[in-house]
PDB file of N, CA and C in Angstrom:
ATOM      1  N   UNK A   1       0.843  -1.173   0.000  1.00  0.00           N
ATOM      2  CA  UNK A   1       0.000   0.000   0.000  1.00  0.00           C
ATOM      3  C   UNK A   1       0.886   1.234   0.000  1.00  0.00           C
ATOM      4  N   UNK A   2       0.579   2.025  -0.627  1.00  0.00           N
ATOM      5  CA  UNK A   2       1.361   3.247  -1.193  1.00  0.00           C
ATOM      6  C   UNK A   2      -0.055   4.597  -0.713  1.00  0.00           C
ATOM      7  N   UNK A   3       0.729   5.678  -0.307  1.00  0.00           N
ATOM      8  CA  UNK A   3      -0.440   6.791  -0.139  1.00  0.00           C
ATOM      9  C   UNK A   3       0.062   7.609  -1.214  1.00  0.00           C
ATOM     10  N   UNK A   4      -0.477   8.079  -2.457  1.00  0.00           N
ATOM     11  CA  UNK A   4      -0.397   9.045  -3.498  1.00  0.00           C
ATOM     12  C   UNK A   4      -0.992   9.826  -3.406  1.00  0.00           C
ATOM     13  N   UNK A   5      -0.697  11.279  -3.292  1.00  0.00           N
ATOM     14  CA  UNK A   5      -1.396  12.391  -3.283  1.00  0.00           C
ATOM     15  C   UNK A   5      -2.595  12.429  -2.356  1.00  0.00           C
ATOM     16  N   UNK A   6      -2.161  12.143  -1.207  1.00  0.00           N
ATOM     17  CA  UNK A   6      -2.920  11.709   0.051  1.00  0.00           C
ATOM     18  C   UNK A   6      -3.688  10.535  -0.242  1.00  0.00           C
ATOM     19  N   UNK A   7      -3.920   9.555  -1.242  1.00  0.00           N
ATOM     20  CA  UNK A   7      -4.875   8.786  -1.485  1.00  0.00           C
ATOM     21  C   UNK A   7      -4.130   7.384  -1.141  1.00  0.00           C
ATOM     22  N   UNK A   8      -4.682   6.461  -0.679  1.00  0.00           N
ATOM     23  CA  UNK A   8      -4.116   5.125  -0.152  1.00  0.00           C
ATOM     24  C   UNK A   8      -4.435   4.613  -1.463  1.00  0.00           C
ATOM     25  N   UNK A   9      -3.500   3.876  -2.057  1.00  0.00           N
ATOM     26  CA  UNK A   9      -3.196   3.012  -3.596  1.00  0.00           C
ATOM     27  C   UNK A   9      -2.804   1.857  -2.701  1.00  0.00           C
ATOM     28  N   UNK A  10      -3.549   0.500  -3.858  1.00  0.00           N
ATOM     29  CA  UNK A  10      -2.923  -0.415  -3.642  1.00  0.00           C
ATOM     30  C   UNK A  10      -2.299  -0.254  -5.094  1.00  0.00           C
ATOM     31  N   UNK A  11      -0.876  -1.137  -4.999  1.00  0.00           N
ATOM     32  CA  UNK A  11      -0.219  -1.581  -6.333  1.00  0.00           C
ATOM     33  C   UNK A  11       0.281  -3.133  -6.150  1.00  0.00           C
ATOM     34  N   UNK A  12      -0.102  -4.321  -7.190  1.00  0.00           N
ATOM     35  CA  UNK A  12      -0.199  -5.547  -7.065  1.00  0.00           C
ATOM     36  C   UNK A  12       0.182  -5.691  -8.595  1.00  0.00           C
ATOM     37  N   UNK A  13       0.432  -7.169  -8.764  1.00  0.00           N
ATOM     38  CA  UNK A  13       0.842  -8.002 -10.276  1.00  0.00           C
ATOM     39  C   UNK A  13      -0.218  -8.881  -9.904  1.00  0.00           C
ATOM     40  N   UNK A  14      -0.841  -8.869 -10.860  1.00  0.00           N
ATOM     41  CA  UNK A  14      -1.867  -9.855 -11.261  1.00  0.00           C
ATOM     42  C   UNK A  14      -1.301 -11.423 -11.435  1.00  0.00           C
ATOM     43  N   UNK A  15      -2.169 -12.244 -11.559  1.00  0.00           N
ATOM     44  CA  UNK A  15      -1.723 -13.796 -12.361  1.00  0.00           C
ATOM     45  C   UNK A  15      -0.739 -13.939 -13.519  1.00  0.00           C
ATOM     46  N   UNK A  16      -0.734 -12.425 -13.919  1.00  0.00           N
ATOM     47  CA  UNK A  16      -0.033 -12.890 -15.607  1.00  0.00           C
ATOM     48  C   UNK A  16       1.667 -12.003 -15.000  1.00  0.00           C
ATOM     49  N   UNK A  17       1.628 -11.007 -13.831  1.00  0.00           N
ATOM     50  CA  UNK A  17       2.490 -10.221 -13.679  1.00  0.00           C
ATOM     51  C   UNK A  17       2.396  -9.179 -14.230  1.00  0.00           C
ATOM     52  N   UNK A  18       1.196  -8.564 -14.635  1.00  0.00           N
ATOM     53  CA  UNK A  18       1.177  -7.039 -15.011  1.00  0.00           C
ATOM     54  C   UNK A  18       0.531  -6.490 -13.591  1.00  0.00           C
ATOM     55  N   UNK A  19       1.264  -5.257 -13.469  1.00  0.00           N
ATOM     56  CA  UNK A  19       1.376  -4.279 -12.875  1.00  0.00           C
ATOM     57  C   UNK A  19      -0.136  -3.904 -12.868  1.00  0.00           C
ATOM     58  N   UNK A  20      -0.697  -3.494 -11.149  1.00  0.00           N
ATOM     59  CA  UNK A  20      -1.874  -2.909 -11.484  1.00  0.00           C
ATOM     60  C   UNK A  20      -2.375  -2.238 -10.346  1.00  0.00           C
ATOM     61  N   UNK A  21      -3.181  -0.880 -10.250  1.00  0.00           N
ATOM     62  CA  UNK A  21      -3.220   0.159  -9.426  1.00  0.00           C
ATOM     63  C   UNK A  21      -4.744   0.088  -9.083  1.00  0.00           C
ATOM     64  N   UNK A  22      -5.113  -0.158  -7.723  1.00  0.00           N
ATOM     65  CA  UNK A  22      -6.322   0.289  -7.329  1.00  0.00           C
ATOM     66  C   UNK A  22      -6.437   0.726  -6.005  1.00  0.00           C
ATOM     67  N   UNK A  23      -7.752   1.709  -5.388  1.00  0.00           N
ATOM     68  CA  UNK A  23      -7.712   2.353  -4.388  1.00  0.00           C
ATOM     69  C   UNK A  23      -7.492   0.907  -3.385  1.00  0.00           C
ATOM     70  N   UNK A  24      -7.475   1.762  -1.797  1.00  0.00           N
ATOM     71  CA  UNK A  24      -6.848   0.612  -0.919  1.00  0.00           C
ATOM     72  C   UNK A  24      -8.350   0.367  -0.105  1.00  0.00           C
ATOM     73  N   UNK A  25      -9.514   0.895  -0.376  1.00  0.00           N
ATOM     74  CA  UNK A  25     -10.362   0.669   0.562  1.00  0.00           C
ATOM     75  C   UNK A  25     -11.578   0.159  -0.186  1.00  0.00           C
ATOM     76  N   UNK A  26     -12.432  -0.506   0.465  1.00  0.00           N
ATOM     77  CA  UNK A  26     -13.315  -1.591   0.280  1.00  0.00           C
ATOM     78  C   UNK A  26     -14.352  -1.057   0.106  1.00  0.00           C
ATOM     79  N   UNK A  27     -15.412  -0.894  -1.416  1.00  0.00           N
ATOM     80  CA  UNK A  27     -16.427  -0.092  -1.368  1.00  0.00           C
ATOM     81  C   UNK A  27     -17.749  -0.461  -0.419  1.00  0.00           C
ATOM     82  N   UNK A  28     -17.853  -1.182   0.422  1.00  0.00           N
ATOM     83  CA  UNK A  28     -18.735  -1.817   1.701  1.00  0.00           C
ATOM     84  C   UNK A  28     -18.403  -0.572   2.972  1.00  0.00           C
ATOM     85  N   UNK A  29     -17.262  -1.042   3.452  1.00  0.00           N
ATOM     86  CA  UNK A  29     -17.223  -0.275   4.766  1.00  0.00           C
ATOM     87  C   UNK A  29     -15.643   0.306   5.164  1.00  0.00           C
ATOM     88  N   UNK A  30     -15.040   0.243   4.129  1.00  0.00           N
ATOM     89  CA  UNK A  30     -14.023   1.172   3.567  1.00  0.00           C
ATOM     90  C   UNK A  30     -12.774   0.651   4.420  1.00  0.00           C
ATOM     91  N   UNK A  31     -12.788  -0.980   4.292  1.00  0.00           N
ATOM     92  CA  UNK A  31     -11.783  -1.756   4.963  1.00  0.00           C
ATOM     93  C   UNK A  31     -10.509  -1.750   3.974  1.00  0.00           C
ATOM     94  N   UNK A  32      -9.378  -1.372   4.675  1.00  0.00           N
ATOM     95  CA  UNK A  32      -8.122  -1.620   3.925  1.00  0.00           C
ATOM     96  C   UNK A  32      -7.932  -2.808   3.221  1.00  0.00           C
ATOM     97  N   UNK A  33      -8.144  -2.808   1.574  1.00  0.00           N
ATOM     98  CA  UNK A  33      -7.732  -4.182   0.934  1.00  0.00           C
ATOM     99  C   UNK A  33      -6.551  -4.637   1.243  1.00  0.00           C
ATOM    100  N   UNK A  34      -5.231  -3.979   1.462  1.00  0.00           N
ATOM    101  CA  UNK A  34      -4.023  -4.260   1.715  1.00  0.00           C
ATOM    102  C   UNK A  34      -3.793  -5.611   2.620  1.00  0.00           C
ATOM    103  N   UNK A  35      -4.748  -5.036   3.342  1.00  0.00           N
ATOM    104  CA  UNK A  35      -4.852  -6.442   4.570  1.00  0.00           C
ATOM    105  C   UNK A  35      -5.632  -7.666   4.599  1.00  0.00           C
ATOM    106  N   UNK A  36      -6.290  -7.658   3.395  1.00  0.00           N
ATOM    107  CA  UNK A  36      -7.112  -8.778   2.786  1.00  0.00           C
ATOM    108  C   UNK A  36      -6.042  -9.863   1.832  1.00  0.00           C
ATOM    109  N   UNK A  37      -6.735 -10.362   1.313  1.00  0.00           N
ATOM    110  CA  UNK A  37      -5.646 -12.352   0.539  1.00  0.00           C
ATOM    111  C   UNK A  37      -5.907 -11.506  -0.849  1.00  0.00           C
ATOM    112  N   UNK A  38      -5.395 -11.476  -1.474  1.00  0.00           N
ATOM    113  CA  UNK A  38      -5.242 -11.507  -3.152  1.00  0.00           C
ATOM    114  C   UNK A  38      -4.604 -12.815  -3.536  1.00  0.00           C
ATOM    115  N   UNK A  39      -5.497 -13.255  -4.670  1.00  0.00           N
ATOM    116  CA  UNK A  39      -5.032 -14.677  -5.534  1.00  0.00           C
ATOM    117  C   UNK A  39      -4.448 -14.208  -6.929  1.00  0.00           C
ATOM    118  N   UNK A  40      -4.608 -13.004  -7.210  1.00  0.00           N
ATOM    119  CA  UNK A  40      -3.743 -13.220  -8.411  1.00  0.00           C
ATOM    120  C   UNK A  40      -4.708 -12.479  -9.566  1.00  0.00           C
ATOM    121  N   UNK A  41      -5.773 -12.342  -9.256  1.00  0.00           N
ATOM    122  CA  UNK A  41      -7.272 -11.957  -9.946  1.00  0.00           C
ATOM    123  C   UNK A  41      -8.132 -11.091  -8.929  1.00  0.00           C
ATOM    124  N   UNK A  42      -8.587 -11.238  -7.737  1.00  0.00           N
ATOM    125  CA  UNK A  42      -9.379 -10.448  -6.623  1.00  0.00           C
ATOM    126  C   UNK A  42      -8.753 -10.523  -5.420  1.00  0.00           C
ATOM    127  N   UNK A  43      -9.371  -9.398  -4.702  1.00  0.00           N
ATOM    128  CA  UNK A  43      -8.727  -8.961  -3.515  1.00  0.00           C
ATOM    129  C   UNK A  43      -9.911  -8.976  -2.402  1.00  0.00           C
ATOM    130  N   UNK A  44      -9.850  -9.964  -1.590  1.00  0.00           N
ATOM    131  CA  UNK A  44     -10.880 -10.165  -0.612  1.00  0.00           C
ATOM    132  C   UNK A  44     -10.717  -9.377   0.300  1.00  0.00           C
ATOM    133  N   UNK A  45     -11.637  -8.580   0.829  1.00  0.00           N
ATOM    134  CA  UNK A  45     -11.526  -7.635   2.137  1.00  0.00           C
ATOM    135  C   UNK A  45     -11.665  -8.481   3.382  1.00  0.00           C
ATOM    136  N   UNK A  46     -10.815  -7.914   4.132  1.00  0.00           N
ATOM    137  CA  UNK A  46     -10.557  -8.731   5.449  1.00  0.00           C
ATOM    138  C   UNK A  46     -11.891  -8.488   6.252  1.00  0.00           C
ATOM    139  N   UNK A  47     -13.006  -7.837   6.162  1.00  0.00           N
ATOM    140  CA  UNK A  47     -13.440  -6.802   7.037  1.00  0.00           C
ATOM    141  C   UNK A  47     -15.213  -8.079   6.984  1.00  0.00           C
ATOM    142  N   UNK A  48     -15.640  -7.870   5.409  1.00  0.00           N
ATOM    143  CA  UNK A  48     -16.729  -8.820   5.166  1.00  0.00           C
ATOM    144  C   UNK A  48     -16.589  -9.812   4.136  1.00  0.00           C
ATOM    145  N   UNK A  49     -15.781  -9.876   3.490  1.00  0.00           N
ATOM    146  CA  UNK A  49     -15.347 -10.684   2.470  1.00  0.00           C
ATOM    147  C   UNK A  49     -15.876 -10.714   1.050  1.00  0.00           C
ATOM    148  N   UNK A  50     -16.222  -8.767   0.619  1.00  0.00           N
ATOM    149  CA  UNK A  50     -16.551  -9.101  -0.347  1.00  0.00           C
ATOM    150  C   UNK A  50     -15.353  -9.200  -1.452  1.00  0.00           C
ATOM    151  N   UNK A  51     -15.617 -10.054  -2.918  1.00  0.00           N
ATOM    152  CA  UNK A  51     -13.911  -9.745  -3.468  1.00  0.00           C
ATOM    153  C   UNK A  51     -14.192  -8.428  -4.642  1.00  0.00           C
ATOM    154  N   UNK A  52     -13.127  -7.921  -4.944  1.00  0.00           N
ATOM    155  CA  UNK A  52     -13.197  -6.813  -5.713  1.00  0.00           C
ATOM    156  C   UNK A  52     -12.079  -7.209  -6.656  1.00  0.00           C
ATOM    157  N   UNK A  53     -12.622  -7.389  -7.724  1.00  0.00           N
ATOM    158  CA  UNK A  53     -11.369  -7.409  -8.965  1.00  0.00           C
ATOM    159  C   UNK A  53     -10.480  -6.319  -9.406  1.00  0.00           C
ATOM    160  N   UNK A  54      -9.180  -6.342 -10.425  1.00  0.00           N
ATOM    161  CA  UNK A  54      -8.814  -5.156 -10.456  1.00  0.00           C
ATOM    162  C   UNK A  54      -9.228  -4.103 -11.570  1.00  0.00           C
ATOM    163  N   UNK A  55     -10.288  -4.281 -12.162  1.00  0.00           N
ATOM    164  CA  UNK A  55     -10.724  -3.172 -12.931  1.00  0.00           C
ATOM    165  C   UNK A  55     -11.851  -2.879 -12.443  1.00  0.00           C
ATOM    166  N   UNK A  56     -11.919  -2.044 -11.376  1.00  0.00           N
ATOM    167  CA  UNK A  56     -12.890  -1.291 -10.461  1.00  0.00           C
ATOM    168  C   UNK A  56     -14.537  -1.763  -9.990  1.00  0.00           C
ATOM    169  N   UNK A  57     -14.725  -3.348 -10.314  1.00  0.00           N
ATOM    170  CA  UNK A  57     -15.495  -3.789 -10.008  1.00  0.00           C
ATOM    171  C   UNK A  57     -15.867  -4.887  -8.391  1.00  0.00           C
ATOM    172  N   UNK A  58     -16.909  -4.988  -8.090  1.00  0.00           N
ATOM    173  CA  UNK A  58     -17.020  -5.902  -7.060  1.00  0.00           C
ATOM    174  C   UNK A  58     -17.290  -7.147  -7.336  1.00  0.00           C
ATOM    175  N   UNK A  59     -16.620  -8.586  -7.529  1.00  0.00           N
ATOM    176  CA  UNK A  59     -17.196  -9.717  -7.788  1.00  0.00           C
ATOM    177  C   UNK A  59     -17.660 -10.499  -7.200  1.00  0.00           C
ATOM    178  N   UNK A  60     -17.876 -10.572  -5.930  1.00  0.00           N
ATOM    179  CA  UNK A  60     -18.332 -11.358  -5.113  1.00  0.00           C
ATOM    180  C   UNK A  60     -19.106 -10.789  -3.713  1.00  0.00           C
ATOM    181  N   UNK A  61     -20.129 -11.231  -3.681  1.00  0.00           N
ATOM    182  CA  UNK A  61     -20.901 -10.688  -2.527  1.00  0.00           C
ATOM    183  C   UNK A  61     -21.241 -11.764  -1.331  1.00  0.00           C
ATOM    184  N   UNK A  62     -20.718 -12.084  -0.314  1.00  0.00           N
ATOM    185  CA  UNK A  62     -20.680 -13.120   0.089  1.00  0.00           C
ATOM    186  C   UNK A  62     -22.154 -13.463   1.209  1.00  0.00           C
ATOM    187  N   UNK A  63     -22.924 -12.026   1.606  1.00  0.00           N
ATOM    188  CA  UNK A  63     -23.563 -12.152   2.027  1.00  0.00           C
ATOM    189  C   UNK A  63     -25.414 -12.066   1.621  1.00  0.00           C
ATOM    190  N   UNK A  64     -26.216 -12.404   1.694  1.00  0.00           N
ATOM    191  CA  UNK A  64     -27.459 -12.138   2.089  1.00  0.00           C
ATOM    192  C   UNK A  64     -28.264 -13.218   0.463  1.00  0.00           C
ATOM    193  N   UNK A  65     -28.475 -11.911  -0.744  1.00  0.00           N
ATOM    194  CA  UNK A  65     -29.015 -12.734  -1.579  1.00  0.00           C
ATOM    195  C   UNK A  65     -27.883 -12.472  -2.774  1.00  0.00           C
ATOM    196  N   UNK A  66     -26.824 -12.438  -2.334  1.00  0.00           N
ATOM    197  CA  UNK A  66     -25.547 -12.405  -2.959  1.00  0.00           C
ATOM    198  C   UNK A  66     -25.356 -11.311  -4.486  1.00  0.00           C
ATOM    199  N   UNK A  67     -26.379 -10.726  -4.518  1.00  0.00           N
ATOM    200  CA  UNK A  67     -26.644  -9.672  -5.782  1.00  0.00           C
ATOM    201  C   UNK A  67     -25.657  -8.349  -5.284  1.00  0.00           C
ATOM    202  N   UNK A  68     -24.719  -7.755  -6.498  1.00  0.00           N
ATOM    203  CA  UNK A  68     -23.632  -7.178  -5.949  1.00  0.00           C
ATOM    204  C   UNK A  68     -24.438  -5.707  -6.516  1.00  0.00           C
ATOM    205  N   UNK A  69     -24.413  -4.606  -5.521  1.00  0.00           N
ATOM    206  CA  UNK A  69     -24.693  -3.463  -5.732  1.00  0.00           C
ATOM    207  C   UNK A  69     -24.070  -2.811  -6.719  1.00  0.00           C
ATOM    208  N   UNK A  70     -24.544  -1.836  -7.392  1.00  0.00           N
ATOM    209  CA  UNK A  70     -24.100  -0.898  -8.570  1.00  0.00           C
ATOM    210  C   UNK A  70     -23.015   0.001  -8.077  1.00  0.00           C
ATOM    211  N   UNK A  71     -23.197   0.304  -6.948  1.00  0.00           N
ATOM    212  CA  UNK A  71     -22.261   1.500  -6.966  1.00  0.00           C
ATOM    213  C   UNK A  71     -20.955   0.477  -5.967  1.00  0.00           C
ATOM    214  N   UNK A  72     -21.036  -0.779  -5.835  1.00  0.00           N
ATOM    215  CA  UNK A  72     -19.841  -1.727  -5.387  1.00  0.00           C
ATOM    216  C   UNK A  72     -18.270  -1.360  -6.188  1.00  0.00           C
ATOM    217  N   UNK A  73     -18.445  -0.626  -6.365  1.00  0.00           N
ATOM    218  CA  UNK A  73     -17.168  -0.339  -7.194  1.00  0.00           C
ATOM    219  C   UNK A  73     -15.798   0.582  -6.638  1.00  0.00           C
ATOM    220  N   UNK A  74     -14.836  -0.311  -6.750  1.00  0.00           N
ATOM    221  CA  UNK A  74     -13.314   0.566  -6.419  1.00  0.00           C
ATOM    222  C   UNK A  74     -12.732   1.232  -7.457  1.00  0.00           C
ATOM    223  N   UNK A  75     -12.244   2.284  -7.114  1.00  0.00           N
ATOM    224  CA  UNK A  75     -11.189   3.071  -8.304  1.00  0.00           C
ATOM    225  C   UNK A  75      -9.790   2.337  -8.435  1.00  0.00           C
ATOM    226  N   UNK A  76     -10.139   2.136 -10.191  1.00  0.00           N
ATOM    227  CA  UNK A  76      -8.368   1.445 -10.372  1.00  0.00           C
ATOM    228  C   UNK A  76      -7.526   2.864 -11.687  1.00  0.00           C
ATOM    229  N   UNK A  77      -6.646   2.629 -10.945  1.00  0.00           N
ATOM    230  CA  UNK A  77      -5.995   3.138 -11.797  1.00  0.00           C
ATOM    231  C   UNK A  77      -4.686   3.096 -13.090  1.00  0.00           C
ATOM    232  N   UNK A  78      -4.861   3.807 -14.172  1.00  0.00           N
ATOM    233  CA  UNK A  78      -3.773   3.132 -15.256  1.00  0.00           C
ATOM    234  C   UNK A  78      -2.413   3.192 -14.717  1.00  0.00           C
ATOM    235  N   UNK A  79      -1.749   2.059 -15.183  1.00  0.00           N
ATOM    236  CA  UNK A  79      -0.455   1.533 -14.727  1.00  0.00           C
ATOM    237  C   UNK A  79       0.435   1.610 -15.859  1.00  0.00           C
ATOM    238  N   UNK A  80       1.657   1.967 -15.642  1.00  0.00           N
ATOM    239  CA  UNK A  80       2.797   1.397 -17.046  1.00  0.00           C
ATOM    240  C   UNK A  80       4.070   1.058 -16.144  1.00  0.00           C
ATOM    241  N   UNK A  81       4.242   0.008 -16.404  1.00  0.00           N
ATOM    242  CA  UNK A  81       5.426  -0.650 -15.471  1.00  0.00           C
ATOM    243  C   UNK A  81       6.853  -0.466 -16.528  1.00  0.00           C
ATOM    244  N   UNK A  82       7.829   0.706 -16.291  1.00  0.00           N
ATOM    245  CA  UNK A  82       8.657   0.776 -17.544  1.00  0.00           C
ATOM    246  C   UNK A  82      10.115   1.042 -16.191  1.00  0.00           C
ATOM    247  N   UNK A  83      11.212   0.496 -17.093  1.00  0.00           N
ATOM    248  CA  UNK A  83      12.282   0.458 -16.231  1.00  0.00           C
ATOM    249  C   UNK A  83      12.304   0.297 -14.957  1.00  0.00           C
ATOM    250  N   UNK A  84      11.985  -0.779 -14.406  1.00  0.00           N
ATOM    251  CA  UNK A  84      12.233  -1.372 -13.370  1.00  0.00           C
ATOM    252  C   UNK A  84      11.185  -0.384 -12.171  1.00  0.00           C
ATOM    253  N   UNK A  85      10.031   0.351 -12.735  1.00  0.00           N
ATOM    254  CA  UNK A  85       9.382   1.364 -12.226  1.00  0.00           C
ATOM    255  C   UNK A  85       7.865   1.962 -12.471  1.00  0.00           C
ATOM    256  N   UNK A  86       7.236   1.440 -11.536  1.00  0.00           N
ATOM    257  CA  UNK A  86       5.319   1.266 -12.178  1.00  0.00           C
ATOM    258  C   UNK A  86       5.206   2.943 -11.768  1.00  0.00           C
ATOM    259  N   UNK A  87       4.365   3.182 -13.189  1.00  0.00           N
ATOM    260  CA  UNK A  87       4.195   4.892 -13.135  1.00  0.00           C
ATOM    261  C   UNK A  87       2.327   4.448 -13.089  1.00  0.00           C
ATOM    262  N   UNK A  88       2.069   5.547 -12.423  1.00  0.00           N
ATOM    263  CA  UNK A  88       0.320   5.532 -11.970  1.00  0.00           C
ATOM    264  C   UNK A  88      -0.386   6.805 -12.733  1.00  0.00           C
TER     265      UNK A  88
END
């Protein structure tokens, strides 16, 4: 977890190893993803377990009638991983 321009960033490599930028908090109850499991594809929040993929969506809703809200969504941001150095 990185704070940019006061904003908490996560920055992670996906399954394939590309470089990839999204906010650090959980659009539910604004739990630090940092501290949640990433597999490689989603980032489970430690807090309720919903998972959030990395292009600003929510994929998994683990509770009630499991239908994921519209506005479930995290900010990701564009990445270019060039000389040994991910630019945001």
């Amino acid at each position: 977890m990185r704070r940019l321009l006061g904003i908490p960033t996560l920055i992670v490599r996906d399954e394939r190893g590309v470089a990839k930028a999204t906010s650090d908090r959980c659009p539910h109850r604004f739990a630090p993803l940092h501290k949640g499991v990433f597999d490689g594809r989603m980032i489970e929040c430690p807090c309720h377990g919903f998972k959030v993929d990395l292009n600003d969506k929510c994929g998994h809703h683990p509770h009630g009638d499991r239908r994921i809200p519209r506005a479930a969504r995290v900010k990701s941001y564009p990445v270019q991983a060039r000389d040994d150095v991910i630019w945001i």
